[in-house]
Protein backbone atom coordinates (compact mmCIF):
# COMPACT_ATOMS: atom_id res chain seq x y z
CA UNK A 1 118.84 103.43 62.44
CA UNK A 2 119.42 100.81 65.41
CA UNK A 3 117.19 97.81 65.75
CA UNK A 4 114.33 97.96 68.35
CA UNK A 5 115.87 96.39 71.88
CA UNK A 6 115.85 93.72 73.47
CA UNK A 7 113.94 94.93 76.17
CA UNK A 8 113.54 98.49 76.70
CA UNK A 9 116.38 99.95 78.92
CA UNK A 10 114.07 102.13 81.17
CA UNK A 11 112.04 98.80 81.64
CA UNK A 12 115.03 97.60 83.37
CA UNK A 13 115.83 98.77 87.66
CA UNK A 14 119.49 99.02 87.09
CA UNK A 15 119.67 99.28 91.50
CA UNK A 16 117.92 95.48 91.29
CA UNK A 17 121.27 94.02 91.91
CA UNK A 18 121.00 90.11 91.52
CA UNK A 19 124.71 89.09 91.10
CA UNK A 20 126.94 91.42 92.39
CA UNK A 21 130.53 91.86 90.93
CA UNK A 22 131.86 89.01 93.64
CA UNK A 23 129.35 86.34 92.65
CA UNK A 24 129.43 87.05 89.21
CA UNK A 25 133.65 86.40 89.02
CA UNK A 26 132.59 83.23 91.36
CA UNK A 27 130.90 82.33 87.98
CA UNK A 28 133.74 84.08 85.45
CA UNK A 29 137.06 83.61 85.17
CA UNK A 30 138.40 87.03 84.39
CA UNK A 31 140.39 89.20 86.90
CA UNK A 32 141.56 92.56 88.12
CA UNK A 33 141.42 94.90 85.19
CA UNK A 34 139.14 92.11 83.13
CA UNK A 35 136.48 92.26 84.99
CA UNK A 36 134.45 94.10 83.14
CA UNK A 37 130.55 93.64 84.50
CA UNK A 38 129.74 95.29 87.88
CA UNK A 39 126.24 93.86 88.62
CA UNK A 40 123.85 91.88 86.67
CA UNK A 41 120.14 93.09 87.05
CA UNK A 42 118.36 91.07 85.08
CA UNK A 43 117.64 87.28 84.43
CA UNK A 44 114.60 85.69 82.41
CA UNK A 45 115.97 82.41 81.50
CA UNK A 46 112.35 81.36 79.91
CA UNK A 47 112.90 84.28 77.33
CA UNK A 48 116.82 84.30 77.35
CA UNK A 49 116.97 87.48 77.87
CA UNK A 50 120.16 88.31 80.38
CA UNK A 51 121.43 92.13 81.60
CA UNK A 52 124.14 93.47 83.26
CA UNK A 53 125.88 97.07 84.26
CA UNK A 54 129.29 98.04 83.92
CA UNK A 55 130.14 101.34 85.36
CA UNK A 56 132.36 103.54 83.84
CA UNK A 57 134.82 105.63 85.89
CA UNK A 58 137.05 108.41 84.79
CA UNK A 59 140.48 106.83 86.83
CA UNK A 60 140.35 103.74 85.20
CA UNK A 61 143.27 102.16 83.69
CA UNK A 62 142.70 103.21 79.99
CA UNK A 63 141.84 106.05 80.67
CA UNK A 64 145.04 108.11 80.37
CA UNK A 65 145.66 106.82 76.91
CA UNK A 66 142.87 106.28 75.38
CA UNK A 67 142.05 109.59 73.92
CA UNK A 68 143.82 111.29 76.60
CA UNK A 69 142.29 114.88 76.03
CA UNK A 70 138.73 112.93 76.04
CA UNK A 71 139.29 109.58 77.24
CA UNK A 72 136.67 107.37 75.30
CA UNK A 73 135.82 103.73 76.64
CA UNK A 74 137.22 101.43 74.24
CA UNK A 75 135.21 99.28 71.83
CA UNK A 76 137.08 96.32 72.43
CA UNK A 77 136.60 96.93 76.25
CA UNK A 78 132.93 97.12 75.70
CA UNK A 79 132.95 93.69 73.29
CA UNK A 80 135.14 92.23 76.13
CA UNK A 81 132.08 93.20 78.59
CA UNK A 82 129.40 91.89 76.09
CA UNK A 83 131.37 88.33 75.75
CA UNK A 84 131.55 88.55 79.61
CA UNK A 85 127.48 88.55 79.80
CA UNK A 86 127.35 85.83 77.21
CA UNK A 87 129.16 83.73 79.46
CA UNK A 88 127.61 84.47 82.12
CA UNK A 89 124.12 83.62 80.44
CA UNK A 90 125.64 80.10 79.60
CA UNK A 91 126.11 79.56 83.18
CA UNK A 92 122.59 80.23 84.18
CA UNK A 93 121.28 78.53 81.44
CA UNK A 94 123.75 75.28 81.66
CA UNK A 95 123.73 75.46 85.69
CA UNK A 96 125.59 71.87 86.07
CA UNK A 97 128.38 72.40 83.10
CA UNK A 98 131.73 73.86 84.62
CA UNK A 99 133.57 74.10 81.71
CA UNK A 100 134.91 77.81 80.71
CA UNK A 101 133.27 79.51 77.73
CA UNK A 102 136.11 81.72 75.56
CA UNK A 103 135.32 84.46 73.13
CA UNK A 104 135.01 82.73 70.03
CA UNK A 105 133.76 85.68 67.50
CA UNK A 106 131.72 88.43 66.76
CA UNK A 107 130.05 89.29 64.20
CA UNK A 108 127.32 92.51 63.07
CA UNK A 109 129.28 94.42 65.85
CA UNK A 110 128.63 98.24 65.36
CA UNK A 111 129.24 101.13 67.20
CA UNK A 112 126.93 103.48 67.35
CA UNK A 113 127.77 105.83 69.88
CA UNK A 114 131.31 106.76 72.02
CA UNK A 115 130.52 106.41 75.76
CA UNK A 116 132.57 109.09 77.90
CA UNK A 117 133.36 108.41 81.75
CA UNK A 118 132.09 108.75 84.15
CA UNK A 119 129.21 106.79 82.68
CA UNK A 120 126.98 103.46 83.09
CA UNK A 121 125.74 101.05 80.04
CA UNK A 122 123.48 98.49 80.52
CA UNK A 123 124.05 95.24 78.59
CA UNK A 124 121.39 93.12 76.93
CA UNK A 125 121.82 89.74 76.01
CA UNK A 126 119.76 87.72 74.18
CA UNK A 127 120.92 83.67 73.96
CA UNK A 128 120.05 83.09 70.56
CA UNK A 129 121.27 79.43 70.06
CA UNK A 130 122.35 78.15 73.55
CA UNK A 131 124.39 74.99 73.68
CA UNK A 132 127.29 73.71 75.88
CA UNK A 133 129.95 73.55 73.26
CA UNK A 134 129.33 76.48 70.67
CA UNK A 135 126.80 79.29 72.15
CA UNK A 136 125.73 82.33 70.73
CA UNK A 137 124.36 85.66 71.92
CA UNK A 138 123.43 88.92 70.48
CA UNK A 139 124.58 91.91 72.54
CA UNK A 140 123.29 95.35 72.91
CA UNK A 141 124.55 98.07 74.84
CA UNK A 142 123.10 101.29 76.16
CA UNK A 143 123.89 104.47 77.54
CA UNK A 144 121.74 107.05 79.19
CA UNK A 145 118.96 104.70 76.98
CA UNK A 146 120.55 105.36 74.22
CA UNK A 147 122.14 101.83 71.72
CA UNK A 148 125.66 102.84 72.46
CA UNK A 149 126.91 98.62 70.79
CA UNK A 150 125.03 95.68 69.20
CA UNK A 151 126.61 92.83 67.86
CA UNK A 152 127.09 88.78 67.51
CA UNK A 153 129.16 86.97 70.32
CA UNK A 154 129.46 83.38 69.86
CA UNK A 155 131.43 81.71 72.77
CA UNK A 156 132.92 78.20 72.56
CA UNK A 157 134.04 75.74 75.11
CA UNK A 158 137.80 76.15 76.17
CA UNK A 159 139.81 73.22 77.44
CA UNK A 160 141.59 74.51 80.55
């Protein structure tokens, strides 16, 4: 059985765009292909609670070999989005820092469910131990309301 979320995902407006995909990759470093969040639609830096969308299409680049006779998102797509959000919530928590945060881990990652294009999940992050050099968020993901991912990123501070 999943743990209870974050916030509920029909207590989230998906359409309540507050970063589009441009401001967000202001933010991000990640490019092209690697961008993996489309909007983020929620921010409540008081209870560190972060989400974002990432819209699934069915021309995408994976998609013709990845399961070609069902093409299903990849898991390590869908960590790469999480650790994407948990950067993202450093930013907005650490407004001043311009370092880069890099994937350092995961941990508790499950999969619960295989998402199918065309489809949209809605990420969850909650900072659970926010700092500028080592930070740490748990993840969920839904689809159609539904915990599709949960797990453990912890980002760290990248020299570039």
């Amino acid at each position: 059985m999943p743990p209870a979320a974050f916030i509920e995902p029909t207590q989230i407006d998906c359409d309540n765009v507050l970063y589009d995909r441009d401001r967000i990759y202001e933010l991000l470093p990640q490019r092209f292909e690697f961008s993996q969040l489309d909007s983020v639609v929620h921010i409540d830096k008081d209870a560190r609670l972060f989400a974002a969308v990432r819209d699934i299409r069915e021309d995408e680049w994976w998609c013709r070999g990845h399961m070609p006779k069902q093409a299903i998102f990849p898991g390590v797509l869908m960590v790469e989005a999480a650790a994407q959000l948990s950067a993202f919530t450093q930013k907005m928590l650490y407004e001043d820092d311009f370092g880069i945060m890099g994937f350092g881990g995961i941990t508790d990652a499950k999969f619960r469910e295989s998402v199918y294009p065309p489809a949209r999940i809605l990420l969850i992050a909650h900072v659970v131990e926010p700092r500028t050099r080592r930070y740490t968020c748990a993840v969920q993901a839904f689809v159609n309301n539904v915990m599709a991912f949960e797990g453990t990123i912890r980002g760290i501070a990248l020299k570039i």
